[in-house]
N, C-alpha and C. Protein backbone atom coordinates (compact mmCIF):
# COMPACT_ATOMS: atom_id res chain seq x y z
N UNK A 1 -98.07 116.03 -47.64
CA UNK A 1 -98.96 115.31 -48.51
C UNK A 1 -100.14 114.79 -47.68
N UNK A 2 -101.45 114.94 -48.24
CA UNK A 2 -102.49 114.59 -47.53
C UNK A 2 -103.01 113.13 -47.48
N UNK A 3 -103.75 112.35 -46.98
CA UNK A 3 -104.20 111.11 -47.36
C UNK A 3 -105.73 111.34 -48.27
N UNK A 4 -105.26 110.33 -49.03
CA UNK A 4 -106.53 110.27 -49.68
C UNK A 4 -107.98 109.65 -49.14
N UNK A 5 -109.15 110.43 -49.24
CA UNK A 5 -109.96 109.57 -48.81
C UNK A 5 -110.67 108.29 -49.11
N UNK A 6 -111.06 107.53 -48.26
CA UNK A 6 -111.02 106.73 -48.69
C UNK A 6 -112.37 106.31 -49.83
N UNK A 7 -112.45 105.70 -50.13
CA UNK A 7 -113.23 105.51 -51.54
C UNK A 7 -114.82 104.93 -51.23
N UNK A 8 -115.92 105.42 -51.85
CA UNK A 8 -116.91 105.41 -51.57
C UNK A 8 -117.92 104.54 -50.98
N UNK A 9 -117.59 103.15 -52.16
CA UNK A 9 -117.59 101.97 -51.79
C UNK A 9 -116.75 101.18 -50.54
N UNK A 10 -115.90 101.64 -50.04
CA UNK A 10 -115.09 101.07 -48.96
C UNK A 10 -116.31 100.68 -47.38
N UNK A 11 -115.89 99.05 -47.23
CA UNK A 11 -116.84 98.96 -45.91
C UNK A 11 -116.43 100.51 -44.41
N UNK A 12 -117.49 100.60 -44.36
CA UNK A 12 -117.35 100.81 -43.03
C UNK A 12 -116.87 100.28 -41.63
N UNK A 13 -116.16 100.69 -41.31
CA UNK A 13 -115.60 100.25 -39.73
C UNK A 13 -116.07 100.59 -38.95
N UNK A 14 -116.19 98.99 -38.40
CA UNK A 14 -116.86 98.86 -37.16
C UNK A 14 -116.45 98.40 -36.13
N UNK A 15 -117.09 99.17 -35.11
CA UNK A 15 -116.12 98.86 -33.18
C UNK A 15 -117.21 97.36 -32.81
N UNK A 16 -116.32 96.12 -32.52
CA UNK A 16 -116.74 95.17 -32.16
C UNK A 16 -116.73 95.13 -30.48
N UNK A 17 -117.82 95.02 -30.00
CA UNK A 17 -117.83 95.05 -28.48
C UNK A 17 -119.03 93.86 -27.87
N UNK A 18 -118.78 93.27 -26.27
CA UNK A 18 -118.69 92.05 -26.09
C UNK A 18 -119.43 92.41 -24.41
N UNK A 19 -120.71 91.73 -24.18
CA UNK A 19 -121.00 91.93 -23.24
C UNK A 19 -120.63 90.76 -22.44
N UNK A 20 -119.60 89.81 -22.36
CA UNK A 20 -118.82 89.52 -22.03
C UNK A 20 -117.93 89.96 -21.68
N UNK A 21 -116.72 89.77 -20.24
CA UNK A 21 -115.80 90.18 -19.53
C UNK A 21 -115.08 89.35 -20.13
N UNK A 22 -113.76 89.64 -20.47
CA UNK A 22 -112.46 88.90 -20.46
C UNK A 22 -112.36 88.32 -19.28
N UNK A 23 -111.95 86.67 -19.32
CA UNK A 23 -111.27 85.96 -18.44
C UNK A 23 -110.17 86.84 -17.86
N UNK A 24 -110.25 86.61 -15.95
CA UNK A 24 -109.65 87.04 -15.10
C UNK A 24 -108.30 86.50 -15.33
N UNK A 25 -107.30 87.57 -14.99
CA UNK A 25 -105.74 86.86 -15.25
C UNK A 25 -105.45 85.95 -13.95
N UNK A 26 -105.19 84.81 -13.80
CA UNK A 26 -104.97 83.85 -12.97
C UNK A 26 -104.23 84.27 -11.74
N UNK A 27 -104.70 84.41 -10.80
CA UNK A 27 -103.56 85.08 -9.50
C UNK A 27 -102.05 84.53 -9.67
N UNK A 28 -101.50 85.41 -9.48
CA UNK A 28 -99.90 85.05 -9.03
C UNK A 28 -99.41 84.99 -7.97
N UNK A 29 -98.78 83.98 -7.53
CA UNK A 29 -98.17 83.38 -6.19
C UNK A 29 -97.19 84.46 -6.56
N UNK A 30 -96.82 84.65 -5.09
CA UNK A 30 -95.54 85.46 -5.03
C UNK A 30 -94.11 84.39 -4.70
N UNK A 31 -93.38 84.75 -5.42
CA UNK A 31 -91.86 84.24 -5.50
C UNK A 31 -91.56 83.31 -4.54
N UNK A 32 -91.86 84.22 -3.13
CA UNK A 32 -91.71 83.39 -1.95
C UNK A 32 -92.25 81.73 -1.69
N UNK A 33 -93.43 82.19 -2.00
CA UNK A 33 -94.19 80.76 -1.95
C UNK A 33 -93.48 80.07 -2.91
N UNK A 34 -93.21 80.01 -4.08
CA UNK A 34 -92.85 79.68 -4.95
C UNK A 34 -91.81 78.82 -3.90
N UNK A 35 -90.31 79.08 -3.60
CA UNK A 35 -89.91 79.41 -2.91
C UNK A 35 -89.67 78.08 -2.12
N UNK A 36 -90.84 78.70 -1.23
CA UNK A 36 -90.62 78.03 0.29
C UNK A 36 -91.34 76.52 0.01
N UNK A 37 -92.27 76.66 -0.81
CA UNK A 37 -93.12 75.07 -2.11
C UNK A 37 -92.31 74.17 -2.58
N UNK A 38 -91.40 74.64 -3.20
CA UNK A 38 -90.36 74.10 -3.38
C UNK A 38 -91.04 73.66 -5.01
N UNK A 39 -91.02 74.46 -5.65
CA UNK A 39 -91.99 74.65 -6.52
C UNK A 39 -90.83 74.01 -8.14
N UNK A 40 -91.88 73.72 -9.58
CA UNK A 40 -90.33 73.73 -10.22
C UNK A 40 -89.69 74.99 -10.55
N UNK A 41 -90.69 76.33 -10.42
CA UNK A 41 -90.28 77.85 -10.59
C UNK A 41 -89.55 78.31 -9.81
N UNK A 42 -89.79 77.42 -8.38
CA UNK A 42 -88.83 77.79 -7.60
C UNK A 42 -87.53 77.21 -7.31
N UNK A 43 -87.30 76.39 -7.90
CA UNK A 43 -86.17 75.32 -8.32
C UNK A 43 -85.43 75.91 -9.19
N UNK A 44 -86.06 76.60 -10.30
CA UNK A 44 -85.81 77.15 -11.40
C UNK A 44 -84.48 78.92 -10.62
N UNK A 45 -85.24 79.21 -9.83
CA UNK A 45 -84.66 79.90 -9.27
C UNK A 45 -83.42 79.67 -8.57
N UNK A 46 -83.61 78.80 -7.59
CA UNK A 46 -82.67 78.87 -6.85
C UNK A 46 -81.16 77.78 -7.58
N UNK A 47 -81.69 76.95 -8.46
CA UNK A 47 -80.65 77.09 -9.42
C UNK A 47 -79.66 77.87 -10.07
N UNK A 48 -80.30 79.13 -10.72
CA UNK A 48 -79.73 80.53 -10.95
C UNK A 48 -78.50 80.31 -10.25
N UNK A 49 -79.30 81.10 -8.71
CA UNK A 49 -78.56 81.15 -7.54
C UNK A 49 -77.47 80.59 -7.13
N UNK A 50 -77.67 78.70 -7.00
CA UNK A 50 -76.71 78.22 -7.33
C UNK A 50 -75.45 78.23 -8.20
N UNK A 51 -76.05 78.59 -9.42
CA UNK A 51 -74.97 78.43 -10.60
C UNK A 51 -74.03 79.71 -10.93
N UNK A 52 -74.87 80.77 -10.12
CA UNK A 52 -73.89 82.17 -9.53
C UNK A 52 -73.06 81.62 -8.96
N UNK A 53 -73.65 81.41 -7.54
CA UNK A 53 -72.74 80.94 -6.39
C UNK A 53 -70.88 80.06 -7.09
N UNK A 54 -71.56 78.92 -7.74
CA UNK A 54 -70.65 77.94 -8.07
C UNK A 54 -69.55 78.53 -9.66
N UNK A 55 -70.09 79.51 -9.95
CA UNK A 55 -69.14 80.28 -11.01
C UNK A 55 -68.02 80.96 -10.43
N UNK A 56 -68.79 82.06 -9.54
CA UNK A 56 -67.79 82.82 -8.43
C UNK A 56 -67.11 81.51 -7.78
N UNK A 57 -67.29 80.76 -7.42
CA UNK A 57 -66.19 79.91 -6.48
C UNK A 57 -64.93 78.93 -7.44
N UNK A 58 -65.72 78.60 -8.73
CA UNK A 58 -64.92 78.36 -9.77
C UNK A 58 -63.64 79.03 -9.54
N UNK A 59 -64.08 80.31 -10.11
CA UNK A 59 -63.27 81.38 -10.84
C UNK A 59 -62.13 81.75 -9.64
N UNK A 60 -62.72 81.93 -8.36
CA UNK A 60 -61.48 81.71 -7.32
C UNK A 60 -60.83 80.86 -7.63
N UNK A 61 -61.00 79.71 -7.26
CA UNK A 61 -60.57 78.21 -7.51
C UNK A 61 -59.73 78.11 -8.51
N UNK A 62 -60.00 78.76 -10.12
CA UNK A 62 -58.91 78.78 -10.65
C UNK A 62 -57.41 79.82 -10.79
N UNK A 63 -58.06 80.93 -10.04
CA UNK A 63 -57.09 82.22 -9.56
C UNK A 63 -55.95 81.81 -8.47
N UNK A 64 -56.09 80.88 -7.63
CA UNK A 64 -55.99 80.13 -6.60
C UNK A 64 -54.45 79.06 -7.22
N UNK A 65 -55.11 78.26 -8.34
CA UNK A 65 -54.12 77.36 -8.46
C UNK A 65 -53.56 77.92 -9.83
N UNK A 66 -53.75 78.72 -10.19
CA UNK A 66 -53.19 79.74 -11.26
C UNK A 66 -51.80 80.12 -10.62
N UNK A 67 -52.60 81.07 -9.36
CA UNK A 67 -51.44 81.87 -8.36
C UNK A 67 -50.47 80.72 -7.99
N UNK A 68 -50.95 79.81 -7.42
CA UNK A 68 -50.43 79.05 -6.39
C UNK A 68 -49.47 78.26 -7.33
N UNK A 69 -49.86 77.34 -8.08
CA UNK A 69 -49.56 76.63 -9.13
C UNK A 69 -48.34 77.06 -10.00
N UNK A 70 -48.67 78.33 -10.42
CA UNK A 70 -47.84 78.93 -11.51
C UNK A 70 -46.22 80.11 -10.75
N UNK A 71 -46.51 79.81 -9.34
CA UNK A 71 -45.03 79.95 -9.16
C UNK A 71 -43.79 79.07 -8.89
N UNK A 72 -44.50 77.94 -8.87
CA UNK A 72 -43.41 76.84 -8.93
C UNK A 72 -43.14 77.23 -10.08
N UNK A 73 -44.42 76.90 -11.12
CA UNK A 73 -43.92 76.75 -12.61
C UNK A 73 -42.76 77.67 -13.26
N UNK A 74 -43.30 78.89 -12.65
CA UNK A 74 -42.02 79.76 -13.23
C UNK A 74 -40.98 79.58 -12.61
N UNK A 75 -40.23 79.10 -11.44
CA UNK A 75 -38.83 78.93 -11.30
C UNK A 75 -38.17 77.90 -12.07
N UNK A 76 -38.92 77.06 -12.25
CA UNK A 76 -38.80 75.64 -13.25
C UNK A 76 -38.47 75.99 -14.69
N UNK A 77 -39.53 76.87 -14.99
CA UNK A 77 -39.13 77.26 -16.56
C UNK A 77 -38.27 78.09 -16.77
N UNK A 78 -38.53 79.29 -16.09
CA UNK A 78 -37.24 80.18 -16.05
C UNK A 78 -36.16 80.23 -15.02
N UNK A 79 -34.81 79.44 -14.85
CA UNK A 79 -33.98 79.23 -14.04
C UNK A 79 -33.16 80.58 -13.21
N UNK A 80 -33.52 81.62 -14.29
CA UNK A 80 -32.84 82.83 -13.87
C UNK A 80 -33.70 83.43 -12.78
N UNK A 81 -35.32 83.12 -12.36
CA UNK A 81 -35.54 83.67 -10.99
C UNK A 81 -35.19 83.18 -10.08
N UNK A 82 -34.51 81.78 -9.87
CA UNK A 82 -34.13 80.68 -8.58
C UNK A 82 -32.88 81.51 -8.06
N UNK A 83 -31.99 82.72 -8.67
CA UNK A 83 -31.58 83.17 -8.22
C UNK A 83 -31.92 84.63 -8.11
N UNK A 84 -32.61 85.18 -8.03
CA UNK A 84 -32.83 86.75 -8.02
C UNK A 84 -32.82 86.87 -6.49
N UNK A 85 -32.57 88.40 -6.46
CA UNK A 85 -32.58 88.75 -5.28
C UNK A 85 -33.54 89.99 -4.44
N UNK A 86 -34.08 90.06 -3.39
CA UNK A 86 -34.40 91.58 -3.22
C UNK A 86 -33.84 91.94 -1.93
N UNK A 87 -33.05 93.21 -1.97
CA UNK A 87 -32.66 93.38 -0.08
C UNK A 87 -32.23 91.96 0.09
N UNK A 88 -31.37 91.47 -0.58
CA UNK A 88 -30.56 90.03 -0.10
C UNK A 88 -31.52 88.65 0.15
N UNK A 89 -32.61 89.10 -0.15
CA UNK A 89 -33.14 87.95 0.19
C UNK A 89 -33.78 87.11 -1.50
N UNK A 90 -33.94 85.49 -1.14
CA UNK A 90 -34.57 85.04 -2.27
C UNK A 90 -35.48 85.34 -3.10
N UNK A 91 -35.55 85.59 -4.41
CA UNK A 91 -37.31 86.74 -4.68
C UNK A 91 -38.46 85.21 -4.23
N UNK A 92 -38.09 83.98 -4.56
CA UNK A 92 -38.73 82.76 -4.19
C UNK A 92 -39.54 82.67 -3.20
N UNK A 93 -38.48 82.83 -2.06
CA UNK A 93 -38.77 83.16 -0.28
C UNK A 93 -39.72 84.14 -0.15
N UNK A 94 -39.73 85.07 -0.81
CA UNK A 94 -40.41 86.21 -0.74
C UNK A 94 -42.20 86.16 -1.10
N UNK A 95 -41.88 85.53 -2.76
CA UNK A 95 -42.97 85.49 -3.29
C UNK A 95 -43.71 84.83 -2.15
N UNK A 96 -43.34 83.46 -1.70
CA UNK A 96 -44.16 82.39 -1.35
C UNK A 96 -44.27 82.40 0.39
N UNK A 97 -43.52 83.18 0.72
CA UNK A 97 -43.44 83.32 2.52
C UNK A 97 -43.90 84.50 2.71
N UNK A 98 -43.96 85.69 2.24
CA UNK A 98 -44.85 86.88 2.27
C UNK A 98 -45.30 87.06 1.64
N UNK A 99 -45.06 87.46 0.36
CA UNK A 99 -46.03 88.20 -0.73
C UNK A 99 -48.01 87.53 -0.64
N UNK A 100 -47.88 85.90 -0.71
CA UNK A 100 -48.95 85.19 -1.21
C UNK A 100 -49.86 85.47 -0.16
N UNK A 101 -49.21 85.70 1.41
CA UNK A 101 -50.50 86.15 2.30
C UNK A 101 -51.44 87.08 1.97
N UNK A 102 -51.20 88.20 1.71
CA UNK A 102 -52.06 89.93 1.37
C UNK A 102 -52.71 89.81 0.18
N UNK A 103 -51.70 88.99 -0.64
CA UNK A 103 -53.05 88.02 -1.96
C UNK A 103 -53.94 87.37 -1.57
N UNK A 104 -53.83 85.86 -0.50
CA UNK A 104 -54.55 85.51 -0.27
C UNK A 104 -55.75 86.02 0.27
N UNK A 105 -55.47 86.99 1.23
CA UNK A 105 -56.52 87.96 2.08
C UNK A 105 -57.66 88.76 1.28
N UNK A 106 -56.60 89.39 0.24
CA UNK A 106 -57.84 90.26 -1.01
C UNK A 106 -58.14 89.44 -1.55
N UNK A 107 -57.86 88.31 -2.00
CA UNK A 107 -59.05 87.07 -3.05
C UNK A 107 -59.96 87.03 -2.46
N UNK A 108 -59.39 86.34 -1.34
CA UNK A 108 -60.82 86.18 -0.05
C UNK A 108 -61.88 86.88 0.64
N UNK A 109 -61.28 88.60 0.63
CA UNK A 109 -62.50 89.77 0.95
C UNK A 109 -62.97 89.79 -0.33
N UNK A 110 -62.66 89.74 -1.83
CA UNK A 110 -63.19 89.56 -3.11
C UNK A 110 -64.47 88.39 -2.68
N UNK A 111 -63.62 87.71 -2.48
CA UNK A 111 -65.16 86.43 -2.50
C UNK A 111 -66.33 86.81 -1.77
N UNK A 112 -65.47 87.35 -0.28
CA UNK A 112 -67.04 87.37 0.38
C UNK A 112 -67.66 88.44 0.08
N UNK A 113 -67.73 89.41 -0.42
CA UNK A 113 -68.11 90.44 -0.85
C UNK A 113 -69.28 90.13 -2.03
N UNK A 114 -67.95 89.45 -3.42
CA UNK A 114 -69.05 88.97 -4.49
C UNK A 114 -69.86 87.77 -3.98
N UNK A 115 -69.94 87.03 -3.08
CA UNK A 115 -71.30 86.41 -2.29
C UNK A 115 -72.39 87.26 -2.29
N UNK A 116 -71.72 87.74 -1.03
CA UNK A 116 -72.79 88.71 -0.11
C UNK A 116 -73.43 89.34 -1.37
N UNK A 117 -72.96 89.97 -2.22
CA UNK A 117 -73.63 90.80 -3.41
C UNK A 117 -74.98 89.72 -4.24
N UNK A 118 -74.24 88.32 -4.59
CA UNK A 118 -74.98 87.50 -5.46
C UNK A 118 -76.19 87.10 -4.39
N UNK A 119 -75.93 87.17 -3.25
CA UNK A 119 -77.64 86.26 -2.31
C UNK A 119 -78.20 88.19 -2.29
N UNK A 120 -77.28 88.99 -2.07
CA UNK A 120 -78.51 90.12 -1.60
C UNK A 120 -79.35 90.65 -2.75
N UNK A 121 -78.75 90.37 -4.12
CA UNK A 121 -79.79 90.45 -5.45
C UNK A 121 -80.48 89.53 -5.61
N UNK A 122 -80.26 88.79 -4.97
CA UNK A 122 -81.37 87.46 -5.50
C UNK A 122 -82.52 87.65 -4.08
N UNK A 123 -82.25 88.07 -3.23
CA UNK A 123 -82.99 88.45 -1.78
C UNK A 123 -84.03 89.41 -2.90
N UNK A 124 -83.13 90.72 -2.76
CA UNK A 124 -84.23 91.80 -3.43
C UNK A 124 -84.96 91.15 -4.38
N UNK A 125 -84.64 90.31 -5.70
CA UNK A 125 -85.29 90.03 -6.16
C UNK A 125 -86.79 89.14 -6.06
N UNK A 126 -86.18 88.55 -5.16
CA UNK A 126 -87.59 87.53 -4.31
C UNK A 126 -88.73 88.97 -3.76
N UNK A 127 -88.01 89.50 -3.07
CA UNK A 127 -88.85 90.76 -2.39
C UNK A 127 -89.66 91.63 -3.52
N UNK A 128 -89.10 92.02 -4.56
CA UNK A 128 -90.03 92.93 -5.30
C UNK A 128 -90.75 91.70 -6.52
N UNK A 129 -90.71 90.38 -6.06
CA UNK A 129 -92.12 89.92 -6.56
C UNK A 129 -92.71 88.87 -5.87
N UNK A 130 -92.34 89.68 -4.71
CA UNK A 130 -93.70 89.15 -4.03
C UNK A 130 -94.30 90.38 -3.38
């Protein structure tokens, strides 16, 4: 289907033009400065940062006394693990004298890892705007 043209009487269009320049866009500080100013943009930022940081350490923190916490709890509630056994030994003894080390170790390469990850995106990010 074609368009109709438009109708005889219809104004004409016209290109409005301005021997005037548009106002210059205001320079932008780069991030850094921002940054190192101690700026509220840069406050604004490193807040973020912060509130990464302090989520990830949360979330250990509660994995931590989850783990830690919740094996007392279960011998308490359930009386039938205070006696279990593995290879003769207490599963209790076990859980809490070996097992919890090699946990503890991978929480802990977990953490530093998701660190190292949360400052080196927020690094790059400073870098590609400035």
């Amino acid at each position: 289907m074609r368009p109709l043209p438009p109708p005889d009487d219809a104004p004409q269009r016209v290109r409005v033009t301005s021997s005037r320049r548009a106002p210059a866009a205001p320079a932008r500080r780069p991030l850094q400065t921002e940054l190192d100013e101690q700026t509220t943009l840069g406050e604004v930022y490193v807040r973020g940062l912060m509130g990464a940081q302090f989520r990830l350490a949360a979330s250990i923190i509660v994995v931590g006394v989850l783990g830690l916490g919740g094996l007392p709890l279960l011998f308490w509630i359930v009386p039938a693990t205070r006696s279990l056994r593995v290879l003769d030994w207490p599963i209790a003894w076990l859980l809490v004298g070996v097992v919890i080390y090699p946990v503890t170790v991978g929480v802990a390469a977990y953490y530093v890892r998701r660190a190292d990850r949360i400052e080196a995106d927020f690094t790059e990010m400073v870098e590609q705007q400035s």
